[in-house]
N, C-alpha and C. Protein backbone atom coordinates (compact mmCIF):
# COMPACT_ATOMS: atom_id res chain seq x y z
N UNK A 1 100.55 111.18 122.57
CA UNK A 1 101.21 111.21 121.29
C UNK A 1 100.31 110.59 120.23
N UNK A 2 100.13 110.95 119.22
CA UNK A 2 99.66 110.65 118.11
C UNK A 2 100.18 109.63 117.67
N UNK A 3 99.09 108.72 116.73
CA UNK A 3 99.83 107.55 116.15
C UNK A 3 100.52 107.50 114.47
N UNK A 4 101.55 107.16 114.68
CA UNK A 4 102.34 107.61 112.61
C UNK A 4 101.74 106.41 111.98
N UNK A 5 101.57 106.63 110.80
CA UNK A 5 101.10 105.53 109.72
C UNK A 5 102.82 105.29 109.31
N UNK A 6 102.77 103.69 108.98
CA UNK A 6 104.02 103.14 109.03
C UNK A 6 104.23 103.66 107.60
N UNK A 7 105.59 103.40 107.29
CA UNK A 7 106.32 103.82 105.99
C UNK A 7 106.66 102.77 104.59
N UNK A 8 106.31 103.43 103.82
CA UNK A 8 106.59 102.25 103.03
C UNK A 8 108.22 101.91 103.26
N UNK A 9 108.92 100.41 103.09
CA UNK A 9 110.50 100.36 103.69
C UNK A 9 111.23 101.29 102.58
N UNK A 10 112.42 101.84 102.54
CA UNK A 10 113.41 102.96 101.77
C UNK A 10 113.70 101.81 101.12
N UNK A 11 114.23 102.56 99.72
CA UNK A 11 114.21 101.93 98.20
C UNK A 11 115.64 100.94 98.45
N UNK A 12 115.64 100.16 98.20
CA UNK A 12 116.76 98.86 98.45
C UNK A 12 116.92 99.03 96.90
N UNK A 13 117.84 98.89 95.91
CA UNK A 13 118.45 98.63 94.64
C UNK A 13 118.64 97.15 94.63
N UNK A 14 118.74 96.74 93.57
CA UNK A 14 119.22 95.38 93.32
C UNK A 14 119.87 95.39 92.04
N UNK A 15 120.80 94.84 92.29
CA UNK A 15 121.99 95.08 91.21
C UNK A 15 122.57 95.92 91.11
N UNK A 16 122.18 97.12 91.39
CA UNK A 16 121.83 98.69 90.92
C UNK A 16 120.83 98.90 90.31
N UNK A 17 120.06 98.39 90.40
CA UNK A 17 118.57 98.82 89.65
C UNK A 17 117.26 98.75 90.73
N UNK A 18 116.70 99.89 90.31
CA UNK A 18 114.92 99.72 90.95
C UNK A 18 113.92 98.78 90.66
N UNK A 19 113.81 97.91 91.02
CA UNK A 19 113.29 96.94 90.07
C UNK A 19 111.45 97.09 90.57
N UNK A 20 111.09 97.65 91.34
CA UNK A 20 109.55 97.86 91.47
C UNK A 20 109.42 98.94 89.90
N UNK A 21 110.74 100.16 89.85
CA UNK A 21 110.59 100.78 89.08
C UNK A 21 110.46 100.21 87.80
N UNK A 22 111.44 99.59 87.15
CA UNK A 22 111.73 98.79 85.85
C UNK A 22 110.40 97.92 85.98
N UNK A 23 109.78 97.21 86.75
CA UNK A 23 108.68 96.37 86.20
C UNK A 23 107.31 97.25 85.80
N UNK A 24 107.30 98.28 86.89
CA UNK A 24 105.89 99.05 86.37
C UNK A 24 106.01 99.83 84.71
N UNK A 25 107.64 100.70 84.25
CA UNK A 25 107.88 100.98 82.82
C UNK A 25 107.85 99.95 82.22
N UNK A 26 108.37 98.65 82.70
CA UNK A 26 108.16 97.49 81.09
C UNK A 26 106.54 96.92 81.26
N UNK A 27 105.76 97.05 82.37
CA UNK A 27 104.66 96.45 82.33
C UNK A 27 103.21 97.65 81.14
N UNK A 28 103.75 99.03 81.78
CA UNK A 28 102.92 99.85 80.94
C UNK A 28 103.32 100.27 79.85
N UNK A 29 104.71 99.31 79.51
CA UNK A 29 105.13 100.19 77.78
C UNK A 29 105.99 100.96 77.40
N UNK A 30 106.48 101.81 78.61
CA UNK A 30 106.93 102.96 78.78
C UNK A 30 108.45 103.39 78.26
N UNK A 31 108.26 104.68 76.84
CA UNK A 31 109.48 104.50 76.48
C UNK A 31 110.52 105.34 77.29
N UNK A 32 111.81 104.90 77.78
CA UNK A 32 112.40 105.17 79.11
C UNK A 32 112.98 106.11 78.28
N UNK A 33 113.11 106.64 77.66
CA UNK A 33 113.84 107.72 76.69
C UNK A 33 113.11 108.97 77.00
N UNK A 34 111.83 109.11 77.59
CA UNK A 34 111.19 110.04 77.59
C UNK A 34 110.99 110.14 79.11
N UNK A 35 111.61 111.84 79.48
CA UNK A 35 112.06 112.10 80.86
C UNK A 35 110.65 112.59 81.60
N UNK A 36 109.58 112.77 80.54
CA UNK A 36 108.53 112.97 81.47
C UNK A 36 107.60 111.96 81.72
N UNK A 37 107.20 110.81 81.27
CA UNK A 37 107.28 109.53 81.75
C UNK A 37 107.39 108.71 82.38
N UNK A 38 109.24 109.10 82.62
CA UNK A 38 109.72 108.24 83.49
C UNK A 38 109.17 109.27 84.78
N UNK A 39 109.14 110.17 84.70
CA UNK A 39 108.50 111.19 86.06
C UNK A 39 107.04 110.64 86.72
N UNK A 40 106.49 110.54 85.52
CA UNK A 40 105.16 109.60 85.61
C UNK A 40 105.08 108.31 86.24
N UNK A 41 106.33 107.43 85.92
CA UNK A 41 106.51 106.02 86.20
C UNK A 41 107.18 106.15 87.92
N UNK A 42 107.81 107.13 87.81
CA UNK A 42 108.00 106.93 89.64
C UNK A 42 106.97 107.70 90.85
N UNK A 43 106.15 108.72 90.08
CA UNK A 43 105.47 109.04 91.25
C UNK A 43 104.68 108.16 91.68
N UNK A 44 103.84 107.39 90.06
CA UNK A 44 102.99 105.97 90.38
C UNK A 44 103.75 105.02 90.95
N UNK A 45 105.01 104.65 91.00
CA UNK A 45 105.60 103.87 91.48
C UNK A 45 105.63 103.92 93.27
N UNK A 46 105.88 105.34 93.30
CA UNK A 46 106.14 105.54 94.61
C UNK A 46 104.32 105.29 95.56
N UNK A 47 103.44 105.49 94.60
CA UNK A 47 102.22 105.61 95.63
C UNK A 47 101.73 104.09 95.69
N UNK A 48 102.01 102.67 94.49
CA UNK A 48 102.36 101.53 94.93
C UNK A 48 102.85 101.05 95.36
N UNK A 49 103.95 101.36 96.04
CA UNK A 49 105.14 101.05 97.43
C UNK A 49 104.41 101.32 98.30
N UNK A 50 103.52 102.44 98.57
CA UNK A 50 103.16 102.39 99.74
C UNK A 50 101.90 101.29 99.81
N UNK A 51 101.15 101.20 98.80
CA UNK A 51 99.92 100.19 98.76
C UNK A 51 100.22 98.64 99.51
N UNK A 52 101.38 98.43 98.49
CA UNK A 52 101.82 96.73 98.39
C UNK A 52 102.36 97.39 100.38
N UNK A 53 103.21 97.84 100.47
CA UNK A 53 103.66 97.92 101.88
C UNK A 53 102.59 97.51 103.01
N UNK A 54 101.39 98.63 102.58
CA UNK A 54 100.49 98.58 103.71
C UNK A 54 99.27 97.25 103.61
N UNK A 55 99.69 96.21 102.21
CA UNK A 55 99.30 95.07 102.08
C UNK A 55 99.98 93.85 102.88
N UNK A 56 101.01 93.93 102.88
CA UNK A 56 102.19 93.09 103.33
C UNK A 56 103.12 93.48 104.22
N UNK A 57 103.26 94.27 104.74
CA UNK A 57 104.33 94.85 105.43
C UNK A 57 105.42 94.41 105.01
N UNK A 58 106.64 93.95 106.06
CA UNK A 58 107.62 93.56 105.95
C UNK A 58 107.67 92.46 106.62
N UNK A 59 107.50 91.31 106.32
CA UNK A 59 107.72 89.92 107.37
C UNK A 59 109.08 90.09 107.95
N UNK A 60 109.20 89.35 108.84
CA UNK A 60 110.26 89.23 109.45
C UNK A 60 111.74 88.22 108.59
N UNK A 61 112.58 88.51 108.80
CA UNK A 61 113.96 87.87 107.88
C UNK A 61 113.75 88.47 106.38
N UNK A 62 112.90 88.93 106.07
CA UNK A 62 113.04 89.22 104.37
C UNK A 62 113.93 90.63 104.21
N UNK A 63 114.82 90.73 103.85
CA UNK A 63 115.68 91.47 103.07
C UNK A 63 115.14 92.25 102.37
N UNK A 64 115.40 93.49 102.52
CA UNK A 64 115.23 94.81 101.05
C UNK A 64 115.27 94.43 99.83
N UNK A 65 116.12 93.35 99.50
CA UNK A 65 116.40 93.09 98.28
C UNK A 65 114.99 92.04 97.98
N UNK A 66 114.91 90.94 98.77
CA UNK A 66 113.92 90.06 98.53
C UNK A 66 112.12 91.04 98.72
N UNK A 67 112.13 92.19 99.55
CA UNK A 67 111.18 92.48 99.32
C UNK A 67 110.77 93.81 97.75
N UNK A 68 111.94 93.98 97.33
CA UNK A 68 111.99 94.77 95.98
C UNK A 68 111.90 93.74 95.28
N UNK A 69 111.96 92.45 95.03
CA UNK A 69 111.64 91.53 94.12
C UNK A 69 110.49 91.35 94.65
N UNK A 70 109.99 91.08 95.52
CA UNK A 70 108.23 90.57 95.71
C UNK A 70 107.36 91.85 95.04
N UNK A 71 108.13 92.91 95.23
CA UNK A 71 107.21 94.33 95.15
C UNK A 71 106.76 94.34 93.50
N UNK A 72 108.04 93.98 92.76
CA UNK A 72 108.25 93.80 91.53
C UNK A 72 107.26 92.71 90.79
N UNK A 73 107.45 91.82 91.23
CA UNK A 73 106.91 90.36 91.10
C UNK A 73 104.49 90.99 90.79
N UNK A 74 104.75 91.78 91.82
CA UNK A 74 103.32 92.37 91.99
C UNK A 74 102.96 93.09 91.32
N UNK A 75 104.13 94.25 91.17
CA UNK A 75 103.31 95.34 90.05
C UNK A 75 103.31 94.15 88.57
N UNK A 76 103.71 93.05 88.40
CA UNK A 76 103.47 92.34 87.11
C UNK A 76 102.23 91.40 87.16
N UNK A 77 102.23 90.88 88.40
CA UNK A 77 100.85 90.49 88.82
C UNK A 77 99.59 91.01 88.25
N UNK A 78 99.56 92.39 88.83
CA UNK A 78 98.41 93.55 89.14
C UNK A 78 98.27 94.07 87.50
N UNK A 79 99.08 94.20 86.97
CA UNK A 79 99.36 95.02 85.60
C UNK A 79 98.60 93.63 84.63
N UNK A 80 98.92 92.54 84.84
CA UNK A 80 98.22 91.46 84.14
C UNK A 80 96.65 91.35 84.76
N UNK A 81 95.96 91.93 85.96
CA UNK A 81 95.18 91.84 86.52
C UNK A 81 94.52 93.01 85.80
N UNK A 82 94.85 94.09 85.52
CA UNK A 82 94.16 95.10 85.16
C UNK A 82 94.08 94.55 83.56
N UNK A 83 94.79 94.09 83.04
CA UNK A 83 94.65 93.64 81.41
C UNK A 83 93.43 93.20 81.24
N UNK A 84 93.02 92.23 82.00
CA UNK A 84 92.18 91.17 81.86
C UNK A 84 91.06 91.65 82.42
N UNK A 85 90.89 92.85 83.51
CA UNK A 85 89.68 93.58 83.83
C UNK A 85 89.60 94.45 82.93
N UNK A 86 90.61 95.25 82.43
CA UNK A 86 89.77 96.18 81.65
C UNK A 86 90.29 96.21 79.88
N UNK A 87 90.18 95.31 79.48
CA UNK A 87 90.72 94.40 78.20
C UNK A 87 90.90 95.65 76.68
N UNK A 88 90.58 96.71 77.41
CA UNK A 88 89.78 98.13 75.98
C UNK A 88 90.53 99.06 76.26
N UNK A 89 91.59 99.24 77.84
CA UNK A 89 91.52 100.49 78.25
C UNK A 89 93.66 100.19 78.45
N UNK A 90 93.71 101.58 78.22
CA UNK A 90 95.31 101.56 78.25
C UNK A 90 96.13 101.30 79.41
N UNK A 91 97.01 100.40 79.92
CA UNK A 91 97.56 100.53 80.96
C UNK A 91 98.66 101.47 81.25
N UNK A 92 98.33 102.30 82.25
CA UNK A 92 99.40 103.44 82.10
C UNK A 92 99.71 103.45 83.58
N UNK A 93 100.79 103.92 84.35
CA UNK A 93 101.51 103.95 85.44
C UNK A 93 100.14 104.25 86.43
N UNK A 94 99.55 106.01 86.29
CA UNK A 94 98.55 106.03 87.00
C UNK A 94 97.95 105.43 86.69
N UNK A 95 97.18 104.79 86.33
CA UNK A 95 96.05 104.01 86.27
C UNK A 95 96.33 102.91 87.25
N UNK A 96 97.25 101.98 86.82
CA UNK A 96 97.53 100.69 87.60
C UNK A 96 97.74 101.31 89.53
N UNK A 97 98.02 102.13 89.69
CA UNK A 97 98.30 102.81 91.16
C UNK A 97 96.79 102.99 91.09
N UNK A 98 95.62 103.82 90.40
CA UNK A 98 94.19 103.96 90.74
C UNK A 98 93.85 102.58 91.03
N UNK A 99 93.72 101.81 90.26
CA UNK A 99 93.01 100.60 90.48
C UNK A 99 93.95 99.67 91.08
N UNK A 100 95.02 99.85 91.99
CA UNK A 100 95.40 98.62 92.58
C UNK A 100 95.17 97.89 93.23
N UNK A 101 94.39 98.32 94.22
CA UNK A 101 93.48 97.72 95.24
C UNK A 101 92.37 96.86 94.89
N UNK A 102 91.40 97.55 93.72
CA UNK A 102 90.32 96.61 92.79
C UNK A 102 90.66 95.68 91.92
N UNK A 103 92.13 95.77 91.48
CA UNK A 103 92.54 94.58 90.46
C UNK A 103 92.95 93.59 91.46
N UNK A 104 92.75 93.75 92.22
CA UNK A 104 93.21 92.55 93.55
C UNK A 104 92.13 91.64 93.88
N UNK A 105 91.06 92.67 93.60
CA UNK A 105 89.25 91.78 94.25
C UNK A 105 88.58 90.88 92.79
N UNK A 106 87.80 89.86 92.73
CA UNK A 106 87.65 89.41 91.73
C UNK A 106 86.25 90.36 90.88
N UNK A 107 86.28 90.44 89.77
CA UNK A 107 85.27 91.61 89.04
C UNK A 107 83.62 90.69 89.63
N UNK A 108 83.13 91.82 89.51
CA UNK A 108 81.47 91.39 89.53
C UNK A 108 81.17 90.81 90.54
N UNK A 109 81.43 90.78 91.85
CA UNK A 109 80.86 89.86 92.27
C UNK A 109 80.51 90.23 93.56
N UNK A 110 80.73 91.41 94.03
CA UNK A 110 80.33 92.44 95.06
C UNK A 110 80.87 91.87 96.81
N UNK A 111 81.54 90.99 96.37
CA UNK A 111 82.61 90.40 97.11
C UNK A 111 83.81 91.19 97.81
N UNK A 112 83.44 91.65 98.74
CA UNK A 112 85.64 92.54 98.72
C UNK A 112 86.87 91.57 99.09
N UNK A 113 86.42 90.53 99.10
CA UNK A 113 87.74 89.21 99.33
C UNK A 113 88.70 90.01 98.35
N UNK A 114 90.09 89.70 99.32
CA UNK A 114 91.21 90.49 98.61
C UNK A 114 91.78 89.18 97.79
N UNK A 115 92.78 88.94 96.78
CA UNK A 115 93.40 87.95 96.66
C UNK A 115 94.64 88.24 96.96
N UNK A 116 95.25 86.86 97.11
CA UNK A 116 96.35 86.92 98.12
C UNK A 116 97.13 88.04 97.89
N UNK A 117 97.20 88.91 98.33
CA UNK A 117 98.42 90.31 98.07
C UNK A 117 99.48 89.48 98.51
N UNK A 118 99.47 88.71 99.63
CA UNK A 118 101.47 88.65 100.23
C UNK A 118 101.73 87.28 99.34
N UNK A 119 100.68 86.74 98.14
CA UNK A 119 101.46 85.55 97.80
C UNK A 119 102.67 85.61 96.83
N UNK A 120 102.68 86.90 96.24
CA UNK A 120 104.67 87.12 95.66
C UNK A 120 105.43 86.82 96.26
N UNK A 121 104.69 88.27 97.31
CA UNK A 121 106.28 88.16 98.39
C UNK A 121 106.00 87.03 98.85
N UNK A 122 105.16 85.48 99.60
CA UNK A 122 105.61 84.70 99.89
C UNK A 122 106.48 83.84 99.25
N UNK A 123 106.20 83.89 97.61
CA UNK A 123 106.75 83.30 96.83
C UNK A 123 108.00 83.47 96.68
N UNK A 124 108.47 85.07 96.76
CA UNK A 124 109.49 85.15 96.91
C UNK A 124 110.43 85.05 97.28
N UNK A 125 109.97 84.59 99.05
CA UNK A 125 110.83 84.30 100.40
C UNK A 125 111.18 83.10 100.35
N UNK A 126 110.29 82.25 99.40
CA UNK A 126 110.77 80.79 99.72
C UNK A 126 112.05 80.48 98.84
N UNK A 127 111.69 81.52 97.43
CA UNK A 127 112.59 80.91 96.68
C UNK A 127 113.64 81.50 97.13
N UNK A 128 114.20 82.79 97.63
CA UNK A 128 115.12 83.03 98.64
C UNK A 128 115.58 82.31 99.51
N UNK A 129 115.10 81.60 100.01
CA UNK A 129 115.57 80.72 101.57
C UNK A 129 115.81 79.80 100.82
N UNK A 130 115.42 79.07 99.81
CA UNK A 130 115.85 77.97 98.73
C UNK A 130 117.08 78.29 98.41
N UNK A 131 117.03 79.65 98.06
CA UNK A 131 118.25 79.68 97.18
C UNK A 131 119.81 79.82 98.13
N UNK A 132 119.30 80.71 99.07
CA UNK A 132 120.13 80.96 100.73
C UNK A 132 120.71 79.81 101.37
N UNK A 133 119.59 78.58 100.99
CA UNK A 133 120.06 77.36 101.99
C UNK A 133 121.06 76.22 101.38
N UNK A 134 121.16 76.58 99.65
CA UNK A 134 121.31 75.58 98.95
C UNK A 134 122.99 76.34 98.71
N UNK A 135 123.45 77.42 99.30
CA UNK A 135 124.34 77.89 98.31
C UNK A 135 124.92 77.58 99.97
N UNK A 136 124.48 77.48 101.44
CA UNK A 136 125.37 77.24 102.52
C UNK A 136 125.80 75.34 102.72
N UNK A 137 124.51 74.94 101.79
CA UNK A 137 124.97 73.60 101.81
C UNK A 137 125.97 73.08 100.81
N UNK A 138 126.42 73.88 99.99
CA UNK A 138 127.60 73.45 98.48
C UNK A 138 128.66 74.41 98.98
């Protein structure tokens, strides 16, 4: 049998909202009024789900919900990462999906050290389990 490349995890909502989606439209600008756009904002969306996924997987105990906030947490990361690499050039949905992987490495330095990809989502888990532990102790 052949081996499957794992999946990015199925879209968890929070609140009712996409929130990997909503951070990549408010990070590139994007006016949500315009239906071809937003077409734009989820295919890029969808090919950074799989990136951040196959960066981080899914740790163990983290929730759909906590990992759609880490996912989120990143495309704002990365979107501030590309600002500052390419300071001239427009941030637009594709683009930030082209360069996601390189806005991760530090410029110039022929280095491929990644920087921390899972430190959202770690960030995220803690403040989760913070928040998880504090609401079983009150």
């Amino acid at each position: 049998m052949g081996h499957l490349e794992p999946v990015s995890p199925k879209l968890s909502k929070v609140q009712g909202r996409n929130l990997p989606f909503d951070a990549l439209a408010a990070a590139c600008r994007i006016d949500t009024r315009n239906a071809r756009q937003m077409k734009i904002v989820g295919l890029a969306c969808s090919e950074i789900r799989a990136y951040f996924h196959e960066e981080v997987g899914v740790p163990d105990g983290v929730t759909p919900q906590e990992w759609e906030q880490a996912l989120a947490r990143a495309i704002h990361a990365r979107a501030n990462a590309y600002r500052e690499r390419f300071p001239n050039a427009e941030l637009t949905p594709i683009a930030l999906a082209k360069w996601w992987h390189q806005v991760a490495q530090p410029p110039n330095t022929g280095r491929q050290k990644q920087v921390e990809a899972a430190q959202p989502l770690q960030n995220i888990i803690e403040e989760m389990h913070e928040i998880h532990g504090n609401r079983r102790k009150g």
